[in-house]
N, C-alpha and C. Protein backbone atom coordinates (compact mmCIF):
# COMPACT_ATOMS: atom_id res chain seq x y z
N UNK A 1 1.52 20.24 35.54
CA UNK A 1 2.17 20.18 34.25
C UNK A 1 2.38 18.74 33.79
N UNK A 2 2.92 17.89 34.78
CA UNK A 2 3.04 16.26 33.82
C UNK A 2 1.83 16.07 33.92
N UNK A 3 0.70 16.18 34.94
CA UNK A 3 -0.65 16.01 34.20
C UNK A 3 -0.95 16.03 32.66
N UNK A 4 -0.72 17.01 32.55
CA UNK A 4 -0.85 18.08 31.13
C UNK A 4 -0.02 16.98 29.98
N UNK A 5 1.21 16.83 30.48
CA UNK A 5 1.89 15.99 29.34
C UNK A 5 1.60 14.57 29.49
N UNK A 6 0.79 13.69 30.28
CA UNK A 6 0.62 12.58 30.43
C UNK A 6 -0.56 12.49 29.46
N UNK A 7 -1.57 13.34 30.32
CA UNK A 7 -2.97 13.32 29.04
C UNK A 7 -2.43 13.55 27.46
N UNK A 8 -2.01 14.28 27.24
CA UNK A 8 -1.37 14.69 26.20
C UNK A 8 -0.70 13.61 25.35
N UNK A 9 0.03 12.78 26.09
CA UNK A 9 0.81 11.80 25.50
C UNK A 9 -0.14 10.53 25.23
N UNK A 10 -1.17 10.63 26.28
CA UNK A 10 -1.99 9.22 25.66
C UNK A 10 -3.53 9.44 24.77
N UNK A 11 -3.62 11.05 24.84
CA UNK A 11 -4.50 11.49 23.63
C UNK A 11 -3.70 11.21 22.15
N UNK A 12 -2.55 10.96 22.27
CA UNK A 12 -2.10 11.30 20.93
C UNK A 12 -1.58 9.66 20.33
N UNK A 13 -1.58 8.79 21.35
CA UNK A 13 -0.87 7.77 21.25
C UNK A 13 -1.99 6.72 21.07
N UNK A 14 -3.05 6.66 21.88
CA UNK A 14 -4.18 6.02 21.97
C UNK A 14 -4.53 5.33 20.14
N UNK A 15 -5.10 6.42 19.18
CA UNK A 15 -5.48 5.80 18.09
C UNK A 15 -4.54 5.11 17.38
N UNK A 16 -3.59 5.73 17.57
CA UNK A 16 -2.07 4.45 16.71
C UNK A 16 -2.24 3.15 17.55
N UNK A 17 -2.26 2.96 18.98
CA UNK A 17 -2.37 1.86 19.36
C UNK A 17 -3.79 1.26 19.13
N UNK A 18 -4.59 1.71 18.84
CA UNK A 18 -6.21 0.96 18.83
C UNK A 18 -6.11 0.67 17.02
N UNK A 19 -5.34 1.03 16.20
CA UNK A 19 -5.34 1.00 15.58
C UNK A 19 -4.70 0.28 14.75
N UNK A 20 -3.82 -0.53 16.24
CA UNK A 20 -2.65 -1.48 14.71
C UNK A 20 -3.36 -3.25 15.41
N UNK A 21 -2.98 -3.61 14.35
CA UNK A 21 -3.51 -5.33 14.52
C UNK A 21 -3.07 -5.99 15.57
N UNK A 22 -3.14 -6.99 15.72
CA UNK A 22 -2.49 -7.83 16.97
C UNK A 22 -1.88 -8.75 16.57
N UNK A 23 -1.33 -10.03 16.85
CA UNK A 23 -0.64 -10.83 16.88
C UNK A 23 -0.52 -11.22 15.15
N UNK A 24 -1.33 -11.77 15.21
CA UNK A 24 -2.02 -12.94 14.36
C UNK A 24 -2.23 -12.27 13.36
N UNK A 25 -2.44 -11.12 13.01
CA UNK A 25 -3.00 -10.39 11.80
C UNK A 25 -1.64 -9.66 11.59
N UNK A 26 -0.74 -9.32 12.46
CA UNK A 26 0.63 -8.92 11.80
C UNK A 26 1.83 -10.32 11.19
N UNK A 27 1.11 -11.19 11.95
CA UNK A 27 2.01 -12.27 11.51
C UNK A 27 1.12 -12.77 9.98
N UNK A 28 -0.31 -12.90 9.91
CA UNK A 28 -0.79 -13.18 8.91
C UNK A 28 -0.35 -12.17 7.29
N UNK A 29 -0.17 -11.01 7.98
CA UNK A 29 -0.09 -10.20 6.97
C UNK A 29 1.51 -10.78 6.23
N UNK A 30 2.28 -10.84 7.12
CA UNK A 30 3.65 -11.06 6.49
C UNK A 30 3.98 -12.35 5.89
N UNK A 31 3.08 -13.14 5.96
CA UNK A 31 2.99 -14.70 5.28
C UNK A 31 2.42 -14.55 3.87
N UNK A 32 1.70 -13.45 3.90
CA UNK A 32 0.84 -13.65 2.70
C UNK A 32 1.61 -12.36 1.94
N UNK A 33 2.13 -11.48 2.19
CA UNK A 33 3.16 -10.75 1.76
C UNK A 33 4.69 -11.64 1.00
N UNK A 34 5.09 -12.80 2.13
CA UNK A 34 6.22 -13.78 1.87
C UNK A 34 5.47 -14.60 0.44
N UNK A 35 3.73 -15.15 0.32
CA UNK A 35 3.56 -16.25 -0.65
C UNK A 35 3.57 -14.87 -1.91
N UNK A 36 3.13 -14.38 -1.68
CA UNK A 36 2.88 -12.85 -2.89
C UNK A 36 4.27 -12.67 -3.75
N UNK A 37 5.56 -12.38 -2.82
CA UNK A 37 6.47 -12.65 -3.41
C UNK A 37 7.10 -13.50 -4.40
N UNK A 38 6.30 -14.84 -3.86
CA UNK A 38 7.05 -16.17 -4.22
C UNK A 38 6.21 -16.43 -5.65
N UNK A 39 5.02 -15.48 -5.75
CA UNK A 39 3.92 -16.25 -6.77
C UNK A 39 4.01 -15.43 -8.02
N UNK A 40 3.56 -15.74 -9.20
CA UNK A 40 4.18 -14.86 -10.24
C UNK A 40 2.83 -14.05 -10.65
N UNK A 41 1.68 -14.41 -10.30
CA UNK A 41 0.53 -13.40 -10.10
C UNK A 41 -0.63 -13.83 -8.90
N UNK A 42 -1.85 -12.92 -8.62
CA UNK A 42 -2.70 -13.14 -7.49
C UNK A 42 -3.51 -14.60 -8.45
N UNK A 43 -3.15 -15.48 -8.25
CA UNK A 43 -4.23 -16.41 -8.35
C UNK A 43 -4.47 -17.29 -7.27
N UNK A 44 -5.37 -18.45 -7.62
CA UNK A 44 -5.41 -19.59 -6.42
C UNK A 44 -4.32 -20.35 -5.92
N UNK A 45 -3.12 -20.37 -6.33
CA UNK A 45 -1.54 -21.01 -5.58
C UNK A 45 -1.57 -19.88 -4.98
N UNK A 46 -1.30 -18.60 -5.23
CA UNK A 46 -0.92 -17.14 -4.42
C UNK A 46 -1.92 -18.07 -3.28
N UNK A 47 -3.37 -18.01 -3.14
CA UNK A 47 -4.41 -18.14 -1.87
C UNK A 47 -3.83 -19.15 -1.32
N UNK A 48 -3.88 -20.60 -1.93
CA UNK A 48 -3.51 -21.72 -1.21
C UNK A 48 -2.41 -21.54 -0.34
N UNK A 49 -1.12 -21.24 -1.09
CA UNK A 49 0.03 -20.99 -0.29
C UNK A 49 -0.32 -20.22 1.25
N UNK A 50 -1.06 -19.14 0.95
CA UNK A 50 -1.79 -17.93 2.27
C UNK A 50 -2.07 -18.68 3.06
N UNK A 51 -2.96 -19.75 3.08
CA UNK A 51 -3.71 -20.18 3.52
C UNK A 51 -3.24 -21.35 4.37
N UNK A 52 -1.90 -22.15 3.40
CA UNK A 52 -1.58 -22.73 4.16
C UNK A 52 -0.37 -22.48 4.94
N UNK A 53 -0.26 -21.36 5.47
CA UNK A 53 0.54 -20.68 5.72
C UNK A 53 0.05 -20.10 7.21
N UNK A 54 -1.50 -19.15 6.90
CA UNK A 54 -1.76 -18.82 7.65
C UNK A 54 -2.64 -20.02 9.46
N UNK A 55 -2.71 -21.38 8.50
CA UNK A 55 -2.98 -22.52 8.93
C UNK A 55 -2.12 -22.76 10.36
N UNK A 56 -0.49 -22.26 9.66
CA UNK A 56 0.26 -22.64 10.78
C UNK A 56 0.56 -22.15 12.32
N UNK A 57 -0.43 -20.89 12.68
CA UNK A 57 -0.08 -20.32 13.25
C UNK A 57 -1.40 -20.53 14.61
N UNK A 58 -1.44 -20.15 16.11
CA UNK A 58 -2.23 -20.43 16.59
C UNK A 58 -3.38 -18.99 16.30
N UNK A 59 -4.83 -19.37 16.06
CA UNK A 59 -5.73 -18.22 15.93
C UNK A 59 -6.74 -18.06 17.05
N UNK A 60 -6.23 -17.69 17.86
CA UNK A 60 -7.12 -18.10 19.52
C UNK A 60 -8.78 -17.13 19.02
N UNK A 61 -8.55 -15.54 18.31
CA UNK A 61 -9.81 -15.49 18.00
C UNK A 61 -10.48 -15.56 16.50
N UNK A 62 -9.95 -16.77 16.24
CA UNK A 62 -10.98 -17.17 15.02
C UNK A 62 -11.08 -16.27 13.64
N UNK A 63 -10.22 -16.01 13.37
CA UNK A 63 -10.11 -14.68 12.45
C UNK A 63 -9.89 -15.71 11.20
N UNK A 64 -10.72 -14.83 9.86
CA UNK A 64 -11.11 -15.38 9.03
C UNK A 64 -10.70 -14.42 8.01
N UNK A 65 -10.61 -14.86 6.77
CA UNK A 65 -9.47 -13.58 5.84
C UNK A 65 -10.53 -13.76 4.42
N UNK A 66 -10.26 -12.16 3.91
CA UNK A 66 -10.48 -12.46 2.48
C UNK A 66 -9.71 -11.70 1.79
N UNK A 67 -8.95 -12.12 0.88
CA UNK A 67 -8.07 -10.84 0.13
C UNK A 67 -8.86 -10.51 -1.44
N UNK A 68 -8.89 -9.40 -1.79
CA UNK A 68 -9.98 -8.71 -3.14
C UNK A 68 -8.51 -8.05 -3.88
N UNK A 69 -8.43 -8.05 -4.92
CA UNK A 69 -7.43 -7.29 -5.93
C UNK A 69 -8.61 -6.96 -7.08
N UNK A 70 -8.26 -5.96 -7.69
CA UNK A 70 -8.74 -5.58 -9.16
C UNK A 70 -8.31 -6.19 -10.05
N UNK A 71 -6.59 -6.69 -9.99
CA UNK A 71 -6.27 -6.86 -11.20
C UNK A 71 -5.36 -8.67 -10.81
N UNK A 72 -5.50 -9.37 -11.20
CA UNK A 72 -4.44 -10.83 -10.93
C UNK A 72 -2.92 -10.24 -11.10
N UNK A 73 -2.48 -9.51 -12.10
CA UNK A 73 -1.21 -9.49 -12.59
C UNK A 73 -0.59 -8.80 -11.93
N UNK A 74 0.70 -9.10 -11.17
CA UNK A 74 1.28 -8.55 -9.99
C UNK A 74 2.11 -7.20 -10.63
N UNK A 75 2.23 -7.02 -11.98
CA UNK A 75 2.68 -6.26 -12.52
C UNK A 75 1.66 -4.88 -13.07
N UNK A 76 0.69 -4.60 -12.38
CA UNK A 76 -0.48 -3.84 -12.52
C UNK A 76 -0.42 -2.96 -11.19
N UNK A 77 0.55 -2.95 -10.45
CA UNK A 77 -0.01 -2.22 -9.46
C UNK A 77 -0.86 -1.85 -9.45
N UNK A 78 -2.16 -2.98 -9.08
CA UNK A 78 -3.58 -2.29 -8.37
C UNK A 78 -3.62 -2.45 -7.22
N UNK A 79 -4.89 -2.42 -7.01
CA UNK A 79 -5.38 -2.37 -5.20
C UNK A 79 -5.09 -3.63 -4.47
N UNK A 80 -5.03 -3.89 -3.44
CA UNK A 80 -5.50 -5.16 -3.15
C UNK A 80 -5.90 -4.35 -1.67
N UNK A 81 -6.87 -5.65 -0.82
CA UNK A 81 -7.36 -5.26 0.38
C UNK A 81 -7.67 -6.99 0.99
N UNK A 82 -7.19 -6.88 2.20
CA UNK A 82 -7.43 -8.18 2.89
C UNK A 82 -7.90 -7.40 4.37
N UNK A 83 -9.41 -8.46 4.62
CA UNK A 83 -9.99 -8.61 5.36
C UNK A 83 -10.15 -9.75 6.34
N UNK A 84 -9.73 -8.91 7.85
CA UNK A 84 -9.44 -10.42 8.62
C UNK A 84 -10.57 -10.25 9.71
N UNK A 85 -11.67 -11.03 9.64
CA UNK A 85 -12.64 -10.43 10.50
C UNK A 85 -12.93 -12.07 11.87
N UNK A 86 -13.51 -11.66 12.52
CA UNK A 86 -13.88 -12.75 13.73
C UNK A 86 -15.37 -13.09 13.84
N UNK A 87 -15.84 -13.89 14.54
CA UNK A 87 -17.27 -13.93 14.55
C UNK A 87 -18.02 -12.90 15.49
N UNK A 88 -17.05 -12.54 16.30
CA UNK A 88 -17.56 -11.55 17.42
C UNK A 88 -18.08 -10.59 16.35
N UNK A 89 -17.26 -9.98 15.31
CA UNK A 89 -17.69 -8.88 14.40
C UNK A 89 -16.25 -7.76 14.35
N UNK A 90 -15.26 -8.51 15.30
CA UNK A 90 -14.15 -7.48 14.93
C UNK A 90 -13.88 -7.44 13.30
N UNK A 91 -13.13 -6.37 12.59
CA UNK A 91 -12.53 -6.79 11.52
C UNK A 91 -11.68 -5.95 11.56
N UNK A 92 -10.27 -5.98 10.75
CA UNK A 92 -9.28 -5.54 10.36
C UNK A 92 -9.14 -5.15 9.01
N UNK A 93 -8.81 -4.29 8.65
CA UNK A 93 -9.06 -4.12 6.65
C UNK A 93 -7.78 -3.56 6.43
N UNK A 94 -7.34 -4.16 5.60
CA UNK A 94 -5.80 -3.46 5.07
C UNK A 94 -5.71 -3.06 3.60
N UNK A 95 -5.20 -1.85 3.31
CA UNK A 95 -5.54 -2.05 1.70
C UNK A 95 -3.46 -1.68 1.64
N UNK A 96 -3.98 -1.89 0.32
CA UNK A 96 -2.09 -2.21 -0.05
C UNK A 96 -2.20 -1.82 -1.71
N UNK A 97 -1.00 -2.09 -2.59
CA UNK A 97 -0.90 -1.89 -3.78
C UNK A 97 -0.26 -2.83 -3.95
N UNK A 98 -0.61 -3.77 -5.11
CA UNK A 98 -0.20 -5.08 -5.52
C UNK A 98 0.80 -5.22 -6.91
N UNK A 99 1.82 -4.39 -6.76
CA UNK A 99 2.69 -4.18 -7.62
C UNK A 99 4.06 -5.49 -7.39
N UNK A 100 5.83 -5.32 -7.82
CA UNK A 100 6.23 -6.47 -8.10
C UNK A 100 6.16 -7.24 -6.39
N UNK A 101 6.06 -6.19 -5.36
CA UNK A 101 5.92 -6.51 -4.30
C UNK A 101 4.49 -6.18 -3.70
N UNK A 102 4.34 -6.82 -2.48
CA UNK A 102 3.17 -6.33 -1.86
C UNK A 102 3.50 -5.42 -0.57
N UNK A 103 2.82 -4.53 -1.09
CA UNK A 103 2.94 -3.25 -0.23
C UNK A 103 1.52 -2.30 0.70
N UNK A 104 1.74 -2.76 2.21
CA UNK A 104 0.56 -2.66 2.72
C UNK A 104 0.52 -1.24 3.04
N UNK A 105 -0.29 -0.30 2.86
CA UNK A 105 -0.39 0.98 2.83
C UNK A 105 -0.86 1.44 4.31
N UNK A 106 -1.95 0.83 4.79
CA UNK A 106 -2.50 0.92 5.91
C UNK A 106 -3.50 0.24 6.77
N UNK A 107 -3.86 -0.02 7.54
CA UNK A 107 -4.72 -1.09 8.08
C UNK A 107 -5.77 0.17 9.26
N UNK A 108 -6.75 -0.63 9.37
CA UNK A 108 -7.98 0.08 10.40
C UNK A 108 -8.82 -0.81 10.82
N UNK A 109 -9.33 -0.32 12.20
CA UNK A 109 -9.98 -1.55 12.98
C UNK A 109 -11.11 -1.04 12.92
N UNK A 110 -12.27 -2.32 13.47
CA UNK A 110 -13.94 -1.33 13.18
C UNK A 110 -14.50 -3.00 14.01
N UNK A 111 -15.09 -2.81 15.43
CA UNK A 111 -16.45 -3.53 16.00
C UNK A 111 -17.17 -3.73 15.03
N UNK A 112 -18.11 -4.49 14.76
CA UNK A 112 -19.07 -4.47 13.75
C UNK A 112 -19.99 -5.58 14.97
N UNK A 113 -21.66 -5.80 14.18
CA UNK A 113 -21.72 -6.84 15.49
C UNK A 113 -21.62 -7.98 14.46
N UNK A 114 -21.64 -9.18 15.52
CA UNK A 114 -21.78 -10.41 15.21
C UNK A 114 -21.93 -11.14 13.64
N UNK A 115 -20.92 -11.75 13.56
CA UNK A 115 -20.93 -12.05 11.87
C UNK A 115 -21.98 -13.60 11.87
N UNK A 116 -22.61 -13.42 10.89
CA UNK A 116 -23.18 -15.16 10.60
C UNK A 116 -22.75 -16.01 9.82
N UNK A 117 -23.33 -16.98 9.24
CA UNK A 117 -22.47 -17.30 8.00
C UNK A 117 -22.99 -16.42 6.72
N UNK A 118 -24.68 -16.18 7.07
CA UNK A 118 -24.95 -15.61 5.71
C UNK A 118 -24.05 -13.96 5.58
N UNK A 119 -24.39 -13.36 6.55
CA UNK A 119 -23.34 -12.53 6.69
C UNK A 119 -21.82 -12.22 6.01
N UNK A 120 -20.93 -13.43 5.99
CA UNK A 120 -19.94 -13.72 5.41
C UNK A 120 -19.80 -14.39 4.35
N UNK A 121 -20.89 -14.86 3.51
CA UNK A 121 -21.01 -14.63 1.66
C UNK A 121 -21.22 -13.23 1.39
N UNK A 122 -21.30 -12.31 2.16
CA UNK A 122 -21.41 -10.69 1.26
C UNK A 122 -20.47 -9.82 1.58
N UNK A 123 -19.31 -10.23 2.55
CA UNK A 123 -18.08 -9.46 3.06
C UNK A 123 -17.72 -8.68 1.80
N UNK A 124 -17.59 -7.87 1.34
CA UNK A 124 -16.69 -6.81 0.58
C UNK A 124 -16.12 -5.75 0.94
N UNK A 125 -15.20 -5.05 0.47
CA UNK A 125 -14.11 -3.87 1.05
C UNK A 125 -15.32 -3.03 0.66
N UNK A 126 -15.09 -2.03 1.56
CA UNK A 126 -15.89 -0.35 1.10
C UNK A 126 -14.83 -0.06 -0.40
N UNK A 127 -16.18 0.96 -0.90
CA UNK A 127 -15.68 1.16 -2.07
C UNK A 127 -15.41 2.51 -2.35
């Protein structure tokens, strides 16, 4: 029987854990959530601030970001989606709604192989 409930407990537990970010991408997320706040729409101060933000932190695997919105005006609740991927080919994708706050809806992990550079001029969110 605890057989039964052990398997049980790590069949069910397994994808929530493979599934949430790690260090660096929960701390990244909440920096760029903190400049989002501070900025009065998604433009290039919103990025810079991210950026130099996300600068401060140690990135042992090389994770590289892109954030996509539909709309600049933080008052549009549209989409937004930030992509934090590595060269290995991990990536992380979060999509959110970019209303007076930023609000991350959900995040998902995905192997991919090996990123290049040409590779990473065509990064876009699935559509």
């Amino acid at each position: 029987m605890n057989l039964i409930k052990l398997t049980l407990s790590i069949l069910i537990t397994l994808p929530y854990h493979l599934a949430l970010a790690d260090v660096y991408t929960d701390q990244a997320i909440a920096k760029i959530q903190t400049c989002y706040d501070a900025a009065d729409k998604i433009d290039p101060e919103f990025m810079k601030c991210s950026l130099d933000e996300l600068r401060k932190y140690p990135n042992p695997l090389n994770y590289k970001c892109h954030v996509h919105t539909d709309d600049e005006r933080k008052s549009a609740k549209g989409k937004i989606s930030i992509i934090f991927y590595t060269p290995s080919g991990f990536m992380v994708y979060c999509i959110g709604t970019a209303g007076d706050k930023l609000i991350i809806n959900s995040c998902a992990t995905k192997q991919g192989k090996p990123i290049t550079e040409r590779d990473e001029l065509i990064i876009q969110p699935p559509k």
